[in-house]
N, C-alpha and C. Protein backbone atom coordinates (compact mmCIF):
# COMPACT_ATOMS: atom_id res chain seq x y z
N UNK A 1 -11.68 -43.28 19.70
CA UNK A 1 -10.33 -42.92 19.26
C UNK A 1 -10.37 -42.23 17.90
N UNK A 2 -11.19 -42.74 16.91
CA UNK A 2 -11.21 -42.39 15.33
C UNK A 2 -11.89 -40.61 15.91
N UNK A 3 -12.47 -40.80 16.06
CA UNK A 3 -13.58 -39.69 16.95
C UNK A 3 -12.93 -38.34 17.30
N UNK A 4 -11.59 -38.71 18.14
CA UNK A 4 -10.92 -37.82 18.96
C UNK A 4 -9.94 -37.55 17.59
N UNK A 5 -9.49 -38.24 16.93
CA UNK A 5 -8.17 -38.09 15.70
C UNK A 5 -9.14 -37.06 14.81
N UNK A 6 -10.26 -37.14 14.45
CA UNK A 6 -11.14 -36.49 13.21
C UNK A 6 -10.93 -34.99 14.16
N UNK A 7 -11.61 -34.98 15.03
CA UNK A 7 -11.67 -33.64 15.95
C UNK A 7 -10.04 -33.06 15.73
N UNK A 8 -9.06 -33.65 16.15
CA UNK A 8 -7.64 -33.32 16.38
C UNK A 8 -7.64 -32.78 15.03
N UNK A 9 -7.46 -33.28 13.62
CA UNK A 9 -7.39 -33.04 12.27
C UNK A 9 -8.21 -31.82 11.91
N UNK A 10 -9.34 -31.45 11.94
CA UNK A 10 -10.22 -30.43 12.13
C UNK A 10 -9.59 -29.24 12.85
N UNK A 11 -9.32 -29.38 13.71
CA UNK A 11 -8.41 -28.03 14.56
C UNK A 11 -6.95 -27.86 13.87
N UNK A 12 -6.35 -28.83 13.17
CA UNK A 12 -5.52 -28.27 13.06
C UNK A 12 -5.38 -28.03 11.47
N UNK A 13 -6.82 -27.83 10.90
CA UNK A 13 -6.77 -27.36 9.84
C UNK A 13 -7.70 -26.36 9.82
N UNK A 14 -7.67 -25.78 10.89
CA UNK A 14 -8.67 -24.49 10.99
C UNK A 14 -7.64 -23.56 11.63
N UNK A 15 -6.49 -23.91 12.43
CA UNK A 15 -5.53 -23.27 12.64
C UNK A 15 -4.15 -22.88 11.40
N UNK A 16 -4.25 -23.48 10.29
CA UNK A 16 -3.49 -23.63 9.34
C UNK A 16 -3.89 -22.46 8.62
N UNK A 17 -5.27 -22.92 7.76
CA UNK A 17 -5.86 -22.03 7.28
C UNK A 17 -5.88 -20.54 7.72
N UNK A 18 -6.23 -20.56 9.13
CA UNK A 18 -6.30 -18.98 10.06
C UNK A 18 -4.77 -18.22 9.59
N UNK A 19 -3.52 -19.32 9.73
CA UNK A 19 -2.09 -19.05 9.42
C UNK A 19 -1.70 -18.51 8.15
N UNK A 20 -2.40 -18.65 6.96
CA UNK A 20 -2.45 -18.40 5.68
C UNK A 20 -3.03 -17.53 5.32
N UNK A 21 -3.81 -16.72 5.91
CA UNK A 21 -4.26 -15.78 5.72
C UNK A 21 -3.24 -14.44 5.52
N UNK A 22 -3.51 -13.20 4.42
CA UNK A 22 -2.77 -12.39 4.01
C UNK A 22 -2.67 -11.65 5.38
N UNK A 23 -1.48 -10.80 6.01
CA UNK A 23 -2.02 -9.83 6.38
C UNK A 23 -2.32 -8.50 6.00
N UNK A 24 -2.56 -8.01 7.32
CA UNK A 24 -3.98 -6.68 6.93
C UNK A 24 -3.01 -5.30 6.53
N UNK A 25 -3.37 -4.71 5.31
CA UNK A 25 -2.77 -3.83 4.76
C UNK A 25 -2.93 -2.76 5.82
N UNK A 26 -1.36 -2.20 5.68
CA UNK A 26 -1.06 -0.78 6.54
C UNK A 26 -1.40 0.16 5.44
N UNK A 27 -1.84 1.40 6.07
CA UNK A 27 -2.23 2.87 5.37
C UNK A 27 -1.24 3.88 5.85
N UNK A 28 -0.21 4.20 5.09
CA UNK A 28 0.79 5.48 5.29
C UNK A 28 0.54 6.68 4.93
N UNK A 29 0.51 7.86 5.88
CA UNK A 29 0.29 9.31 5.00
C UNK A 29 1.79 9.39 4.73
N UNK A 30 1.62 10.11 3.20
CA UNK A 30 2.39 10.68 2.26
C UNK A 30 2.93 11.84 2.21
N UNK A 31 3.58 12.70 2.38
CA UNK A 31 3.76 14.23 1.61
C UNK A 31 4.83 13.82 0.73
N UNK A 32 4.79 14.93 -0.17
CA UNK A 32 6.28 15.47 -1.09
C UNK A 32 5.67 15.69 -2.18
N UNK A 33 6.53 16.07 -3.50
CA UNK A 33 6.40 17.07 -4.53
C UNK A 33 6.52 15.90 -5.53
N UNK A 34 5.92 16.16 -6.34
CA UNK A 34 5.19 15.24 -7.71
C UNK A 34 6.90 15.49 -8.63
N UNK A 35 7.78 14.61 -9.11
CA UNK A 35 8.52 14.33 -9.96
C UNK A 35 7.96 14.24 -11.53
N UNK A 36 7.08 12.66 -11.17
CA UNK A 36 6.55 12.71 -12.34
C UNK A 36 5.40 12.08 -12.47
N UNK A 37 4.84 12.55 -13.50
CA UNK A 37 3.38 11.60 -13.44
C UNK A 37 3.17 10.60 -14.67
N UNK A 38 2.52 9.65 -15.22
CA UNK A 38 2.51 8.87 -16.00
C UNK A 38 0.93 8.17 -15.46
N UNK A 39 -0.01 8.83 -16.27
CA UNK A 39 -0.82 8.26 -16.50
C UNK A 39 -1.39 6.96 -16.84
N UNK A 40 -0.73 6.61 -17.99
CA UNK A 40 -0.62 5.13 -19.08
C UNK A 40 -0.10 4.33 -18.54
N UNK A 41 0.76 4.54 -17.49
CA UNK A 41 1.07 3.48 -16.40
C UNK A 41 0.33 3.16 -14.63
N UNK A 42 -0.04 4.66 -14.60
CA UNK A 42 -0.55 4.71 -13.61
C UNK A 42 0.25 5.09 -12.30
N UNK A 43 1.07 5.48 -12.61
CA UNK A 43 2.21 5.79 -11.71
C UNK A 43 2.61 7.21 -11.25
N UNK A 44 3.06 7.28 -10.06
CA UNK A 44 3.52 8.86 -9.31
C UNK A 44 4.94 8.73 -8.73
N UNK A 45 5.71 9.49 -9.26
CA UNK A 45 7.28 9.78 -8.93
C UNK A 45 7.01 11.03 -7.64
N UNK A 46 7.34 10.68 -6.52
CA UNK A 46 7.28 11.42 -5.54
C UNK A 46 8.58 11.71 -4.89
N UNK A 47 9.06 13.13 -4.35
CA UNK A 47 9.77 13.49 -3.71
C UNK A 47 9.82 13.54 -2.12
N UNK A 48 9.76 12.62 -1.92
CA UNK A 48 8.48 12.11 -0.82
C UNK A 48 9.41 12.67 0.75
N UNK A 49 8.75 13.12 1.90
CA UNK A 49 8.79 13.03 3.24
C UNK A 49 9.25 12.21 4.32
N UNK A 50 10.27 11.92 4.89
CA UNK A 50 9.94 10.92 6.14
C UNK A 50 8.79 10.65 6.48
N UNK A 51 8.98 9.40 6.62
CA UNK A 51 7.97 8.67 7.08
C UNK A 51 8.26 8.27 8.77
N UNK A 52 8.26 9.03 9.46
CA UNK A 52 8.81 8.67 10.86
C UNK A 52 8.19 7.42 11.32
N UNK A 53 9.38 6.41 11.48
CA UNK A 53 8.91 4.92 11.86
C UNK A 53 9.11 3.83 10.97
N UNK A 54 9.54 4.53 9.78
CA UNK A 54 9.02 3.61 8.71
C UNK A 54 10.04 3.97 7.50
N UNK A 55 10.34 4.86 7.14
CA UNK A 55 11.09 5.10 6.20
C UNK A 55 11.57 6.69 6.12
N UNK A 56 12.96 6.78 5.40
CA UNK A 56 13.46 8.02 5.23
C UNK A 56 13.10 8.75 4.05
N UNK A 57 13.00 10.20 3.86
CA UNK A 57 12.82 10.85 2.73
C UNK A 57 13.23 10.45 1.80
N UNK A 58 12.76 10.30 0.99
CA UNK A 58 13.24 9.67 -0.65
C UNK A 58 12.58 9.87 -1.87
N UNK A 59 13.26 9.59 -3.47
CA UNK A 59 12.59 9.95 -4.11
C UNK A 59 11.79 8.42 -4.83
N UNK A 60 10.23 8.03 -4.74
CA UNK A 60 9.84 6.52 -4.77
C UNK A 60 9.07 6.55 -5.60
N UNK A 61 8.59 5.77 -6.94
CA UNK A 61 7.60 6.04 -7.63
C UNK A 61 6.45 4.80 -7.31
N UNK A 62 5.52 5.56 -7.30
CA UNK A 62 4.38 4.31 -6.45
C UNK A 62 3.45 3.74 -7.70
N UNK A 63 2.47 2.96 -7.56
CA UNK A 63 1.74 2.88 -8.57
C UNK A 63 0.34 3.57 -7.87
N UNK A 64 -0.65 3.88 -8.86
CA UNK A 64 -2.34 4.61 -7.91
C UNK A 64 -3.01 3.54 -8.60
N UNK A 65 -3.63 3.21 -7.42
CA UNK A 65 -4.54 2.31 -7.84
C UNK A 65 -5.96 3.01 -8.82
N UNK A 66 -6.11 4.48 -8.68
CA UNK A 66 -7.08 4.35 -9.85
C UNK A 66 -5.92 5.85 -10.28
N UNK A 67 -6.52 5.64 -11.75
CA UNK A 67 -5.69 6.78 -12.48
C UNK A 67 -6.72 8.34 -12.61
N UNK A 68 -7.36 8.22 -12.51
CA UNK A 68 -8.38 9.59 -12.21
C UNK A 68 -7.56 10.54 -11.12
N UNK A 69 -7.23 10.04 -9.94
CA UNK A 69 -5.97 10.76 -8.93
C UNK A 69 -5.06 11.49 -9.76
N UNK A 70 -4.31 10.79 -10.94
CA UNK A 70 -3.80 11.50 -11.54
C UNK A 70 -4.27 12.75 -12.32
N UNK A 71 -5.40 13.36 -12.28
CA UNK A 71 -5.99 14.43 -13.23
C UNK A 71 -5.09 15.70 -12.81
N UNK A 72 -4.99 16.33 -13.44
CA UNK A 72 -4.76 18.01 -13.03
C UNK A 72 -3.60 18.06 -12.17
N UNK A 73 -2.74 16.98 -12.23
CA UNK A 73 -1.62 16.72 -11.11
C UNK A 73 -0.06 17.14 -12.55
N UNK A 74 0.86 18.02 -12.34
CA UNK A 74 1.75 18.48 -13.06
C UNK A 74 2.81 18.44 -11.58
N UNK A 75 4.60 18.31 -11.97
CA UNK A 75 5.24 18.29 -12.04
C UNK A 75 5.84 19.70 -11.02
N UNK A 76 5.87 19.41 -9.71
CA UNK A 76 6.13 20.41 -8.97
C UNK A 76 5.31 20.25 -7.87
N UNK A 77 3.91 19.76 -7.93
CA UNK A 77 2.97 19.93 -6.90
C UNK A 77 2.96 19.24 -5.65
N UNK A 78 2.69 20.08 -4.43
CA UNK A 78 2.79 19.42 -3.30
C UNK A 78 1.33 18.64 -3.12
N UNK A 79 1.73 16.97 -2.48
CA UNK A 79 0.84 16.49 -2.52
C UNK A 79 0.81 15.73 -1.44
N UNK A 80 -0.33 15.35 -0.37
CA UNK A 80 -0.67 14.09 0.36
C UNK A 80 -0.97 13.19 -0.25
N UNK A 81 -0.91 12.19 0.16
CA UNK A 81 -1.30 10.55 0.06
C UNK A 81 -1.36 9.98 0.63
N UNK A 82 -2.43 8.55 0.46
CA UNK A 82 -2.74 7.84 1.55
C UNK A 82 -2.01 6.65 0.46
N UNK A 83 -1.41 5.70 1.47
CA UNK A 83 -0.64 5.18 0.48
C UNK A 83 -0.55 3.31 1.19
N UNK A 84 -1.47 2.70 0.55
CA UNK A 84 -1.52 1.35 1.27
C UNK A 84 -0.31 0.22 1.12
N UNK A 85 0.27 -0.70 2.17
CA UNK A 85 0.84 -1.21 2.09
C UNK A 85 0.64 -2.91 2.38
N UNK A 86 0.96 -3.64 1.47
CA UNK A 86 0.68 -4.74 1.90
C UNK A 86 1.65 -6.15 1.25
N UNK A 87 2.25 -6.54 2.22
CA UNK A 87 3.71 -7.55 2.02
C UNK A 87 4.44 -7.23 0.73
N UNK A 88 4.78 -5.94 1.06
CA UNK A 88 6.10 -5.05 0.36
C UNK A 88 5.94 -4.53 -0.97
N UNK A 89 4.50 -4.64 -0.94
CA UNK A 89 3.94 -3.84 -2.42
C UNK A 89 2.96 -2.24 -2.00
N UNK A 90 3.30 -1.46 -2.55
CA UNK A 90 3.02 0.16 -2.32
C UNK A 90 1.96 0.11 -3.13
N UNK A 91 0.72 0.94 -3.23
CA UNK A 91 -0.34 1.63 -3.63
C UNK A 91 -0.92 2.82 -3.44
N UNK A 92 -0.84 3.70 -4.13
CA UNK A 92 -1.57 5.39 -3.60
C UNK A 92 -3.40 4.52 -3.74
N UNK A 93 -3.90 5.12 -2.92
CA UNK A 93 -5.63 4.83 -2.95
C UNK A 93 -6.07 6.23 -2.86
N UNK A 94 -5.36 7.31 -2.05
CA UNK A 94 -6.33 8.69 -2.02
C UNK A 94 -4.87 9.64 -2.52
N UNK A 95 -5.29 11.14 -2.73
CA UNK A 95 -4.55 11.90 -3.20
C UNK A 95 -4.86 13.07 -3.28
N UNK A 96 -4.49 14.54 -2.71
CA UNK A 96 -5.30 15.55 -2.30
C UNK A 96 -3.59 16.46 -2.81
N UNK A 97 -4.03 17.52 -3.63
CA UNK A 97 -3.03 18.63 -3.77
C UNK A 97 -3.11 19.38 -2.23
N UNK A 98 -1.48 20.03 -2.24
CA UNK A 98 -1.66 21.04 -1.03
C UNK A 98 -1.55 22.24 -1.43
């Protein structure tokens, strides 16, 4: 009986755990035109694209996870992005002028 209860306890703390786990970040492509940039924060003001499925054109400022993306990027420029999502927090990770 102790035997079968330890086993029972075991499963259902391997099913708990499995439950707690984050989930797995979505990757959105980006377009639209650079608003603003801010280096020192790390941040991109985008004039951004529909996102068919997911969201309407808008203007959203994201944070980049590394600030080097930001180089040579001015105020007008059309840009892609790969833009990760994960339980309602935004991140640029890639970034390519068009």
């Amino acid at each position: 009986m102790l035997q079968h209860l330890k086993k029972a306890i075991v499963a259902a703390l391997v099913l708990l755990s499995a439950s707690c786990q984050p989930p797995a970040a979505r990757v959105l492509d980006v377009k639209g035109k650079v608003i603003a940039v801010d280096p020192a924060l790390k941040t991109l003001e985008l004039n951004q694209e529909a996102i068919p499925g997911y969201m309407e054109a808008m203007i959203m400022t994201y944070p980049v996870l590394d600030a080097k993306l930001l180089q040579g990027l001015k105020v007008g420029d059309s840009v892609h992005c790969k833009v990760q999502v994960r339980t309602g927090t935004f991140a640029i990770t890639s970034l390519e002028k068009l």
